[in-house]
PDB file of N, CA and C in Angstrom:
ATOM      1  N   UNK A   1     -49.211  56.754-131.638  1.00  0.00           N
ATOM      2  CA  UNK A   1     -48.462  55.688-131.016  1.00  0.00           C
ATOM      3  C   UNK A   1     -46.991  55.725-131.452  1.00  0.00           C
ATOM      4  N   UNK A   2     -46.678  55.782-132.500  1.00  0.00           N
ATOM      5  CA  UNK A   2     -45.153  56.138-132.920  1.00  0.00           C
ATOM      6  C   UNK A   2     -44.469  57.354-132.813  1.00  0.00           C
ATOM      7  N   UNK A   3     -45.459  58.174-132.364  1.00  0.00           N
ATOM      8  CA  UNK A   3     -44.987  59.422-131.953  1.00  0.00           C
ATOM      9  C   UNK A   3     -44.132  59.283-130.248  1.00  0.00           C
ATOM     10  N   UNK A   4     -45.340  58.426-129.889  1.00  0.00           N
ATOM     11  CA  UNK A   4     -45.125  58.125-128.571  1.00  0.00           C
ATOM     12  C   UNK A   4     -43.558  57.388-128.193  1.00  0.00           C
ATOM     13  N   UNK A   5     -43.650  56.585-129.258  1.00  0.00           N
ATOM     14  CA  UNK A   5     -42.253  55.571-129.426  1.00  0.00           C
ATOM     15  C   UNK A   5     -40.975  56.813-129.502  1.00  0.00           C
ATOM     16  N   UNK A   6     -40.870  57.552-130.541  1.00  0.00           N
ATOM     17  CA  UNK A   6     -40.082  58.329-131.160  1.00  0.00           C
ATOM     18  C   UNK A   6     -39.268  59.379-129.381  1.00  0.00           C
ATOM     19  N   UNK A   7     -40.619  59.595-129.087  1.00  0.00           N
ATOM     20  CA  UNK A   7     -40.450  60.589-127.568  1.00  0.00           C
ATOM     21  C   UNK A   7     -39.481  59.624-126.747  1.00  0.00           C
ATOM     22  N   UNK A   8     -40.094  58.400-126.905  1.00  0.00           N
ATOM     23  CA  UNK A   8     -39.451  57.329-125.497  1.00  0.00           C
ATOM     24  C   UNK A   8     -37.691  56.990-125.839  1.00  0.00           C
ATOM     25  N   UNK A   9     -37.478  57.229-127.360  1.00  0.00           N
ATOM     26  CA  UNK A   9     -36.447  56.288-127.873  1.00  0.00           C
ATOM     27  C   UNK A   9     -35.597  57.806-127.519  1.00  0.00           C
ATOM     28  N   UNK A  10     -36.152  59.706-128.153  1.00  0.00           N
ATOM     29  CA  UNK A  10     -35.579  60.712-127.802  1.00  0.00           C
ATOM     30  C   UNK A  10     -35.441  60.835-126.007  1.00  0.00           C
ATOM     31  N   UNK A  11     -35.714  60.348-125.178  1.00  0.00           N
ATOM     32  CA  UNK A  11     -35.978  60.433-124.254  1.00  0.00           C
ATOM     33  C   UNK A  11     -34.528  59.506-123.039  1.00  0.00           C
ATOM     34  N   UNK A  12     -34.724  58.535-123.355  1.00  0.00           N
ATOM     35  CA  UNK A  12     -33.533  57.519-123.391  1.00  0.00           C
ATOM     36  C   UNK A  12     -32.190  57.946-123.937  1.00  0.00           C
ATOM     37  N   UNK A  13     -32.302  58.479-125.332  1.00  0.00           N
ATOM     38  CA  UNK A  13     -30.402  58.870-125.616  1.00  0.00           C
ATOM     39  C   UNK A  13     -30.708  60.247-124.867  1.00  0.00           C
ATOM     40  N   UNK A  14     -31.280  60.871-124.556  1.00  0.00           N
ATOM     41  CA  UNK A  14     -31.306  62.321-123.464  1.00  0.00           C
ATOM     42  C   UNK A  14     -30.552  62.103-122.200  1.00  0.00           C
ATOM     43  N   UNK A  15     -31.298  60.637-121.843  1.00  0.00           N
ATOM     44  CA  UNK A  15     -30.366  60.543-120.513  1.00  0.00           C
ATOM     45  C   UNK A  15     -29.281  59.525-120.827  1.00  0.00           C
ATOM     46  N   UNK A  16     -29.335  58.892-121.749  1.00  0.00           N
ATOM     47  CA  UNK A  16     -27.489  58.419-121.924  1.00  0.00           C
ATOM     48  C   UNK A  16     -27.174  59.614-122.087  1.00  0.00           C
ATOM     49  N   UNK A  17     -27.058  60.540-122.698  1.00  0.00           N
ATOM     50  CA  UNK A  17     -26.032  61.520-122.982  1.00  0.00           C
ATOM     51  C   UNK A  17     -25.905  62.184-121.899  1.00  0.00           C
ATOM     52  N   UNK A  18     -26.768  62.523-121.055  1.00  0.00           N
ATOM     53  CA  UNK A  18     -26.271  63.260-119.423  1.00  0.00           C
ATOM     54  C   UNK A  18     -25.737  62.178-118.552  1.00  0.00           C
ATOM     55  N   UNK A  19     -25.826  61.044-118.500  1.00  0.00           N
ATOM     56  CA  UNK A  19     -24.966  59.966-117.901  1.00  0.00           C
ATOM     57  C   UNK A  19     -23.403  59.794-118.512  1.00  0.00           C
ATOM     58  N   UNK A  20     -23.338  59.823-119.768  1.00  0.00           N
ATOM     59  CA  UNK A  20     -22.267  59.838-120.348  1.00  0.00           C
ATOM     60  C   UNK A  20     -21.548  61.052-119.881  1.00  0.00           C
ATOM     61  N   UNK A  21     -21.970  62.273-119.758  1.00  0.00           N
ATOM     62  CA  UNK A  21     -21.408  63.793-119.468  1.00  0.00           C
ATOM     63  C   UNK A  21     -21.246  64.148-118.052  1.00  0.00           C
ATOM     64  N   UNK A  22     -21.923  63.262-117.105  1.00  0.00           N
ATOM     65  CA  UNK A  22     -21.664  63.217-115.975  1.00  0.00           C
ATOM     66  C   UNK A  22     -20.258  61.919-115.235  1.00  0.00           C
ATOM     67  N   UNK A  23     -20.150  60.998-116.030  1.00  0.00           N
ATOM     68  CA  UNK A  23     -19.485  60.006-115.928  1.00  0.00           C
ATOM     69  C   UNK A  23     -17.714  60.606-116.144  1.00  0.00           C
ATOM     70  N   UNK A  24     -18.382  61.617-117.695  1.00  0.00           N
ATOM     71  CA  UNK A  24     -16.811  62.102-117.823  1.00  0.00           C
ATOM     72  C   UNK A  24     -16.412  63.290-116.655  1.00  0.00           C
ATOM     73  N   UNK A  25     -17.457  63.684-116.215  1.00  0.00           N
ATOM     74  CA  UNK A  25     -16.800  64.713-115.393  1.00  0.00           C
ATOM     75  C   UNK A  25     -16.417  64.177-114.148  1.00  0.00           C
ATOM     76  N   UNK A  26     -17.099  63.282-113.790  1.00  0.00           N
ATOM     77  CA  UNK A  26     -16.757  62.043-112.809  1.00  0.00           C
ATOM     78  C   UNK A  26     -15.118  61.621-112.935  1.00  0.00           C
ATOM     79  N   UNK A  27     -14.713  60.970-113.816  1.00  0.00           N
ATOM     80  CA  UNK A  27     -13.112  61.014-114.676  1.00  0.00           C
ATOM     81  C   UNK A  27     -12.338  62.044-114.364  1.00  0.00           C
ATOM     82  N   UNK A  28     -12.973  62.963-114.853  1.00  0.00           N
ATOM     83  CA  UNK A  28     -12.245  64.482-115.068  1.00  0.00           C
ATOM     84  C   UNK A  28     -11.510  64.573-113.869  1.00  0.00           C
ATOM     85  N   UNK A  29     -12.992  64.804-112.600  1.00  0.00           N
ATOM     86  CA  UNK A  29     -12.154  64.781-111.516  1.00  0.00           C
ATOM     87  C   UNK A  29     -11.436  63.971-110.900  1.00  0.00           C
ATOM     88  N   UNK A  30     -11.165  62.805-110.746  1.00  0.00           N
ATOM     89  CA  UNK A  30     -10.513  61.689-110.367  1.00  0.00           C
ATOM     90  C   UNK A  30      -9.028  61.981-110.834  1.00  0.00           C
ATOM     91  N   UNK A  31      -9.143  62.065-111.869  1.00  0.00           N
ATOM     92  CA  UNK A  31      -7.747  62.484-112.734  1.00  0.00           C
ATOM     93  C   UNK A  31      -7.324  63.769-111.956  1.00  0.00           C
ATOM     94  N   UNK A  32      -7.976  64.838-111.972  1.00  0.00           N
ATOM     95  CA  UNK A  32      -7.045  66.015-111.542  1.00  0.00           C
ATOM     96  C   UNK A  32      -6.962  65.692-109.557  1.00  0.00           C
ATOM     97  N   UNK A  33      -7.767  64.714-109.204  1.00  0.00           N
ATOM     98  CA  UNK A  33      -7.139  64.365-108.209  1.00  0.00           C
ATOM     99  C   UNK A  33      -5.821  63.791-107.456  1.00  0.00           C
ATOM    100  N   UNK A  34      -5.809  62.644-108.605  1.00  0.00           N
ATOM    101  CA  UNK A  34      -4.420  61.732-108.829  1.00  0.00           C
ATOM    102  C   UNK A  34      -3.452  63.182-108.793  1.00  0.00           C
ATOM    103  N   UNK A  35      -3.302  63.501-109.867  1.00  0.00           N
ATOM    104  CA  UNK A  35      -2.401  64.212-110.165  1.00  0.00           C
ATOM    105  C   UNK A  35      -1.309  65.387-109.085  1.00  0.00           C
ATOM    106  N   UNK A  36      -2.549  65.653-108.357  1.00  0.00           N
ATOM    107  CA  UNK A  36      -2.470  66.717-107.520  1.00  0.00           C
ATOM    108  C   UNK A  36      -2.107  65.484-106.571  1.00  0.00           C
ATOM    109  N   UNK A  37      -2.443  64.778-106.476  1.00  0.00           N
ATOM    110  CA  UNK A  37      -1.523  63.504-104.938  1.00  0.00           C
ATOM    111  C   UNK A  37      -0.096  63.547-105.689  1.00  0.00           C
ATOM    112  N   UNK A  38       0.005  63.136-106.740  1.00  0.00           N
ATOM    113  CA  UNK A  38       1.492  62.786-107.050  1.00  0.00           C
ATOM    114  C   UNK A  38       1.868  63.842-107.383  1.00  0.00           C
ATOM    115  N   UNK A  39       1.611  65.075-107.167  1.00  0.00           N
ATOM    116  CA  UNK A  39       1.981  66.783-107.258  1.00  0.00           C
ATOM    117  C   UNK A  39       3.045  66.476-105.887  1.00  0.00           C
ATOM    118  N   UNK A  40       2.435  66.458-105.231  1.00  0.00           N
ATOM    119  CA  UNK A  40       2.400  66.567-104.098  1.00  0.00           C
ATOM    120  C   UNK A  40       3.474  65.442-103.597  1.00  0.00           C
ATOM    121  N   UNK A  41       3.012  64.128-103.602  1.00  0.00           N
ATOM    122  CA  UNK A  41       4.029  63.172-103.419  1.00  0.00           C
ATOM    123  C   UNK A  41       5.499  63.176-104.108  1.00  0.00           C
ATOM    124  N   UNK A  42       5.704  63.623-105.139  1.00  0.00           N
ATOM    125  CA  UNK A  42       6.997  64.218-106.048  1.00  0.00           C
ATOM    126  C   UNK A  42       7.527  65.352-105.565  1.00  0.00           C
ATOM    127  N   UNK A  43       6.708  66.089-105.167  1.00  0.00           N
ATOM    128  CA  UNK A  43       7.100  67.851-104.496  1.00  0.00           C
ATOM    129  C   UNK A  43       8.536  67.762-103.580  1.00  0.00           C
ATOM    130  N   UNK A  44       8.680  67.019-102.480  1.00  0.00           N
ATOM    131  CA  UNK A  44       9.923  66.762-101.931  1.00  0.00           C
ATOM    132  C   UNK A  44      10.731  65.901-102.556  1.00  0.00           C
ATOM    133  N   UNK A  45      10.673  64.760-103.520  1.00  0.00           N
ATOM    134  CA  UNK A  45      11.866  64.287-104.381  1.00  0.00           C
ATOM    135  C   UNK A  45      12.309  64.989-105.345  1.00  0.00           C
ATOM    136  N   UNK A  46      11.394  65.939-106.279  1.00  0.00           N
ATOM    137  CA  UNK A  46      11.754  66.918-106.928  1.00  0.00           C
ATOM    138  C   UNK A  46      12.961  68.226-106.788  1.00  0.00           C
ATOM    139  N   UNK A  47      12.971  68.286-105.504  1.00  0.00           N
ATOM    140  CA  UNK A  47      13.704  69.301-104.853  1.00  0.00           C
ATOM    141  C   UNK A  47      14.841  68.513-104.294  1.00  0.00           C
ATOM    142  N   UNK A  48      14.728  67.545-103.998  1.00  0.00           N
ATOM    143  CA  UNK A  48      16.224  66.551-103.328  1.00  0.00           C
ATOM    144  C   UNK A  48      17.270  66.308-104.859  1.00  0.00           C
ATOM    145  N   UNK A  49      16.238  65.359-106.257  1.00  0.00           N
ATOM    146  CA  UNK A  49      16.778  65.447-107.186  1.00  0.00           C
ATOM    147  C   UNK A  49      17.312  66.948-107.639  1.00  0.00           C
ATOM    148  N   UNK A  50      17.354  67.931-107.454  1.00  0.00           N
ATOM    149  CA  UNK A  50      17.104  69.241-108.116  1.00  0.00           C
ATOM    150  C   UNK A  50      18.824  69.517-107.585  1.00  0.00           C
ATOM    151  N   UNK A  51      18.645  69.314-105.930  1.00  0.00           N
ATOM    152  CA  UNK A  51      19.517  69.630-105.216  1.00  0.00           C
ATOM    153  C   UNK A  51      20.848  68.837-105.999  1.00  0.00           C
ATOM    154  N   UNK A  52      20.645  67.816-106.078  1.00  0.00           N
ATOM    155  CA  UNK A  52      21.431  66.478-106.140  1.00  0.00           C
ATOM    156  C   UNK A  52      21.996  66.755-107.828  1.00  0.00           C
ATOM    157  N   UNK A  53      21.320  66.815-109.035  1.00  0.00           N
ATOM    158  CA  UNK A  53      21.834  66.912-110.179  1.00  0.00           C
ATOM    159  C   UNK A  53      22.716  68.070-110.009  1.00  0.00           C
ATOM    160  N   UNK A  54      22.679  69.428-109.236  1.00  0.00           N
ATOM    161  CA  UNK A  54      23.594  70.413-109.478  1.00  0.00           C
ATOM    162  C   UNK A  54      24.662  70.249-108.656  1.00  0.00           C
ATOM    163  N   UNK A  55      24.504  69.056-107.549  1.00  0.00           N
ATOM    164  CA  UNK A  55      26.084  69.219-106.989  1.00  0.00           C
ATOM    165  C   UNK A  55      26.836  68.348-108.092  1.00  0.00           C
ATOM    166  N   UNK A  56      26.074  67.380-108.986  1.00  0.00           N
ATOM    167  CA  UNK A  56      26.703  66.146-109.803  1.00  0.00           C
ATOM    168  C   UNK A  56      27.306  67.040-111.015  1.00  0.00           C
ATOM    169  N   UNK A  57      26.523  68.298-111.200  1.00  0.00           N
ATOM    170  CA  UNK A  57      26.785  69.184-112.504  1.00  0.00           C
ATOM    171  C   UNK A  57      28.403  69.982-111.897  1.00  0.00           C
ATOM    172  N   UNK A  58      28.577  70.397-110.878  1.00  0.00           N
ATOM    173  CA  UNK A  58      29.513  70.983-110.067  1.00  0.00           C
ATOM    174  C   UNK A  58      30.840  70.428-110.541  1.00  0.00           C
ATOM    175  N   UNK A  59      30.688  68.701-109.914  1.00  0.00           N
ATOM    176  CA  UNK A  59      31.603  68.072-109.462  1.00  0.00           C
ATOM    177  C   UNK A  59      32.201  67.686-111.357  1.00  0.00           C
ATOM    178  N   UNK A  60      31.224  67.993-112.152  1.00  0.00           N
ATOM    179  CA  UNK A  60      31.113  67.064-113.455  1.00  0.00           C
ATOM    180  C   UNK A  60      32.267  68.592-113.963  1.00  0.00           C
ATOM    181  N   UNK A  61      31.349  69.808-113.846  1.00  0.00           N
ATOM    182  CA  UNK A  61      32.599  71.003-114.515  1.00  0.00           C
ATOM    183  C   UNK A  61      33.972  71.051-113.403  1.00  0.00           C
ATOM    184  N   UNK A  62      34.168  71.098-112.750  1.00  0.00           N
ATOM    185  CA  UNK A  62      35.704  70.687-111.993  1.00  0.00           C
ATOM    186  C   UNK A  62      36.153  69.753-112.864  1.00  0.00           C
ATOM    187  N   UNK A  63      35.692  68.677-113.138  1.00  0.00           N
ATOM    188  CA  UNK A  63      36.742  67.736-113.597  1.00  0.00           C
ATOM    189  C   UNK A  63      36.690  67.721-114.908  1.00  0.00           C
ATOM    190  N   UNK A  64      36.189  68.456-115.970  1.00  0.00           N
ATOM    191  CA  UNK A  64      36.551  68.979-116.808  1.00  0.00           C
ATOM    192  C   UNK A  64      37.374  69.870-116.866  1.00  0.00           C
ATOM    193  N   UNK A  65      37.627  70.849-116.157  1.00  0.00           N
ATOM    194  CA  UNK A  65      38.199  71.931-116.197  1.00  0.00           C
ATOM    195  C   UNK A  65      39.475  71.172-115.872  1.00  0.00           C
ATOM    196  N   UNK A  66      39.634  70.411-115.123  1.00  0.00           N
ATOM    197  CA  UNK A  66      41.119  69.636-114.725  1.00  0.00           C
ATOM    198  C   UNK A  66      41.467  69.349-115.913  1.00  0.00           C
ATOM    199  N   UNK A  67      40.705  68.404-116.484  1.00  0.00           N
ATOM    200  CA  UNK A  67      40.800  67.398-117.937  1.00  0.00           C
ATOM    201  C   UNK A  67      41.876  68.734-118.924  1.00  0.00           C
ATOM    202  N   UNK A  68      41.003  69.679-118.514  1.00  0.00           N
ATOM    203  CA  UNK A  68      41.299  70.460-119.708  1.00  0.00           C
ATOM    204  C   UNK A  68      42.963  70.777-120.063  1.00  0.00           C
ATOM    205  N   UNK A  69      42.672  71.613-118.680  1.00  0.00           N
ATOM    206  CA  UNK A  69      44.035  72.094-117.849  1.00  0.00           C
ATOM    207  C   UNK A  69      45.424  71.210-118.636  1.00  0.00           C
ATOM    208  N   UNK A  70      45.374  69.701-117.709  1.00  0.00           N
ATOM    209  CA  UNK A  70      45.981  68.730-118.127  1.00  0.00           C
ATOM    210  C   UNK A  70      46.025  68.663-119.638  1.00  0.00           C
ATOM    211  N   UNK A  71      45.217  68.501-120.454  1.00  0.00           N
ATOM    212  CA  UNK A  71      45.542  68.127-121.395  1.00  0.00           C
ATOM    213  C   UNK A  71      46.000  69.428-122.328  1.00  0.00           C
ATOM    214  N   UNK A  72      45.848  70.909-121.978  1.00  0.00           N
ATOM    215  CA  UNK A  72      46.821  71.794-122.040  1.00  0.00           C
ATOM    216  C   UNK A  72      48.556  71.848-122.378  1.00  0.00           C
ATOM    217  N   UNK A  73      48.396  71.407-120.448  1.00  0.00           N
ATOM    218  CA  UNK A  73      49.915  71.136-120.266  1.00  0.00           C
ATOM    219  C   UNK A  73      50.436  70.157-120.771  1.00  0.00           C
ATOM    220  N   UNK A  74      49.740  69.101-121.298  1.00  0.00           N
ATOM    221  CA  UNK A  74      50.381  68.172-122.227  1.00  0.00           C
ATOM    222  C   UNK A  74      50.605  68.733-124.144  1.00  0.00           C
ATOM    223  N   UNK A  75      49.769  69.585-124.171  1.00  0.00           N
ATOM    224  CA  UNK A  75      50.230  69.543-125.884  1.00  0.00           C
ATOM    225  C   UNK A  75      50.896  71.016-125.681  1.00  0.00           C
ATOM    226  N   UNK A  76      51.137  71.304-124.312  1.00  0.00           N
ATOM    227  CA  UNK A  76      52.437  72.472-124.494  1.00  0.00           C
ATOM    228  C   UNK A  76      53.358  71.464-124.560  1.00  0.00           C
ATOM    229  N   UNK A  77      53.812  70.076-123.819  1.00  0.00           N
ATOM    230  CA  UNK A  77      54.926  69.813-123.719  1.00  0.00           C
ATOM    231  C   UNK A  77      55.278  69.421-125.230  1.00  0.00           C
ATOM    232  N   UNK A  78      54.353  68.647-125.648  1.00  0.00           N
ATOM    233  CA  UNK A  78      54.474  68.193-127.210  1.00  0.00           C
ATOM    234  C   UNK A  78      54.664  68.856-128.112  1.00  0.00           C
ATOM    235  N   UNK A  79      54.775  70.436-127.837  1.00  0.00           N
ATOM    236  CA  UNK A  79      54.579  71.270-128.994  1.00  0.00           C
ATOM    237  C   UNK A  79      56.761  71.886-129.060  1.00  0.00           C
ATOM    238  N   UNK A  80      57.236  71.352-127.722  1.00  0.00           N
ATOM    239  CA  UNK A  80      58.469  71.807-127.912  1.00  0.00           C
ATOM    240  C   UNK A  80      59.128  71.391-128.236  1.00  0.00           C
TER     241      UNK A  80
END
């Protein structure tokens, strides 16, 4: 009879543990689903931002290079 018990109680965490292992893979995929939507949903802002930071990087070295320039021609004048 306690043998019997022992089987029923091994028997029970047998199938929690394949419920538990099925639940996570359940997760698992859900998650690499999401992901792959907002892969996807980001995919064209990714490339607009991409576009967009290198004209800002462009416009950002020009006006350094002015800055520079200028402030060149100013510590030539100061230097005479």
């Amino acid at each position: 009879m306690a043998r019997r018990q022992i089987e029923e109680v091994a028997d029970a965490v047998k199938d929690a543990a394949y419920v538990s292992v099925g639940l996570g893979v359940l997760a698992l995929q859900r998650v690499q689903v999401r992901r792959s939507e907002l892969t996807k949903a980001l995919g064209g802002h990714s490339e607009d931002a991409k576009g967009a930071v290198e004209a800002i990087s462009s416009v950002v070295s020009e006006r350094v290079k002015l800055v520079e320039e200028r402030l060149s021609a100013a510590l030539d004048i100061t230097r005479r």
